[in-house]
Protein backbone atom coordinates (compact mmCIF):
# COMPACT_ATOMS: atom_id res chain seq x y z
CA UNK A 1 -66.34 66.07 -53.33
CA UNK A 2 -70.05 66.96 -52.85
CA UNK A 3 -71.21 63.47 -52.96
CA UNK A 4 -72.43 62.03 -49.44
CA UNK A 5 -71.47 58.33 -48.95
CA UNK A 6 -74.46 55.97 -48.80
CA UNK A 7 -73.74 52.26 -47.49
CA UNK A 8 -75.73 49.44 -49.12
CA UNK A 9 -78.70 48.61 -47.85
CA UNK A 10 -77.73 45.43 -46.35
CA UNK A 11 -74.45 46.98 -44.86
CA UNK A 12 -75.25 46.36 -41.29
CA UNK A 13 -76.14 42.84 -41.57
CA UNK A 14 -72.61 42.15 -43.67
CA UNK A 15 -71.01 43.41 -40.98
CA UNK A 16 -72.93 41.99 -38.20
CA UNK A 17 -72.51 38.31 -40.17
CA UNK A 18 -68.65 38.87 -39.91
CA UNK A 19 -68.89 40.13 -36.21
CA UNK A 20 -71.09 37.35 -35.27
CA UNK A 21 -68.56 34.76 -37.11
CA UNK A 22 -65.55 36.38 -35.54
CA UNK A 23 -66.82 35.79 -31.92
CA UNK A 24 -67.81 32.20 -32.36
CA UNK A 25 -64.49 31.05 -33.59
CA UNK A 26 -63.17 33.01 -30.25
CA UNK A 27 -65.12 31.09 -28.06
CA UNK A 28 -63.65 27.58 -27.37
CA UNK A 29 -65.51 24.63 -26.88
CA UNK A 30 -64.56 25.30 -22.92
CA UNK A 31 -65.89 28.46 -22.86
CA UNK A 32 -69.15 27.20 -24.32
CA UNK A 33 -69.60 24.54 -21.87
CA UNK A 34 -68.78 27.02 -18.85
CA UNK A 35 -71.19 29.38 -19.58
CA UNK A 36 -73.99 27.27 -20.93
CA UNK A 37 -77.22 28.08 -18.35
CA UNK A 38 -77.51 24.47 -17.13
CA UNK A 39 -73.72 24.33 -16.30
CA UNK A 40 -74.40 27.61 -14.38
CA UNK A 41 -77.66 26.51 -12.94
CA UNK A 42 -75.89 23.31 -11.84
CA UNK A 43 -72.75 25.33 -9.80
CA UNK A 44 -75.02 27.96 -8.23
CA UNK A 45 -77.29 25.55 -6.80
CA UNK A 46 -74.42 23.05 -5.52
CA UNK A 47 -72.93 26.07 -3.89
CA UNK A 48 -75.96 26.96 -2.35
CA UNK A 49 -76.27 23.05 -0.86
CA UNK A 50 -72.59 23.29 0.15
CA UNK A 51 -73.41 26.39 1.80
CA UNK A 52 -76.06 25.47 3.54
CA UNK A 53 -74.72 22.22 4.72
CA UNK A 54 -71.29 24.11 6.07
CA UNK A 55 -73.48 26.24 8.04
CA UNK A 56 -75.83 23.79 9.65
CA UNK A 57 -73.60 22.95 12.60
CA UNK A 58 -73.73 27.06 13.63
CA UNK A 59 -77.17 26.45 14.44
């Protein structure tokens, strides 16, 4: 039992390939769209409008 275990060389990116697979069959189409950076882009900058526009008659 003096033998040391050595991986394959291409170990890491096996598993990284199933990791990678694993998480985009998660993800639903939903959770795609919701996160996508214009989606985001799209909600922060209508809540800044709204935000702006609900505090316009303070001043």
């Amino acid at each position: 039992m003096n033998a040391k275990y050595e991986p394959s060389p291409d170990f890491v990116a096996k598993v990284m390939q199933r990791v990678h697979a694993f998480e985009s069959a998660r993800a639903s189409a939903i959770e795609r769209l919701i996160w996508s950076r214009p989606i985001r882009y799209a909600l922060a900058g209508g809540g800044t409008v709204l935000g702006i526009l609900k505090a316009a008659p303070v001043f």
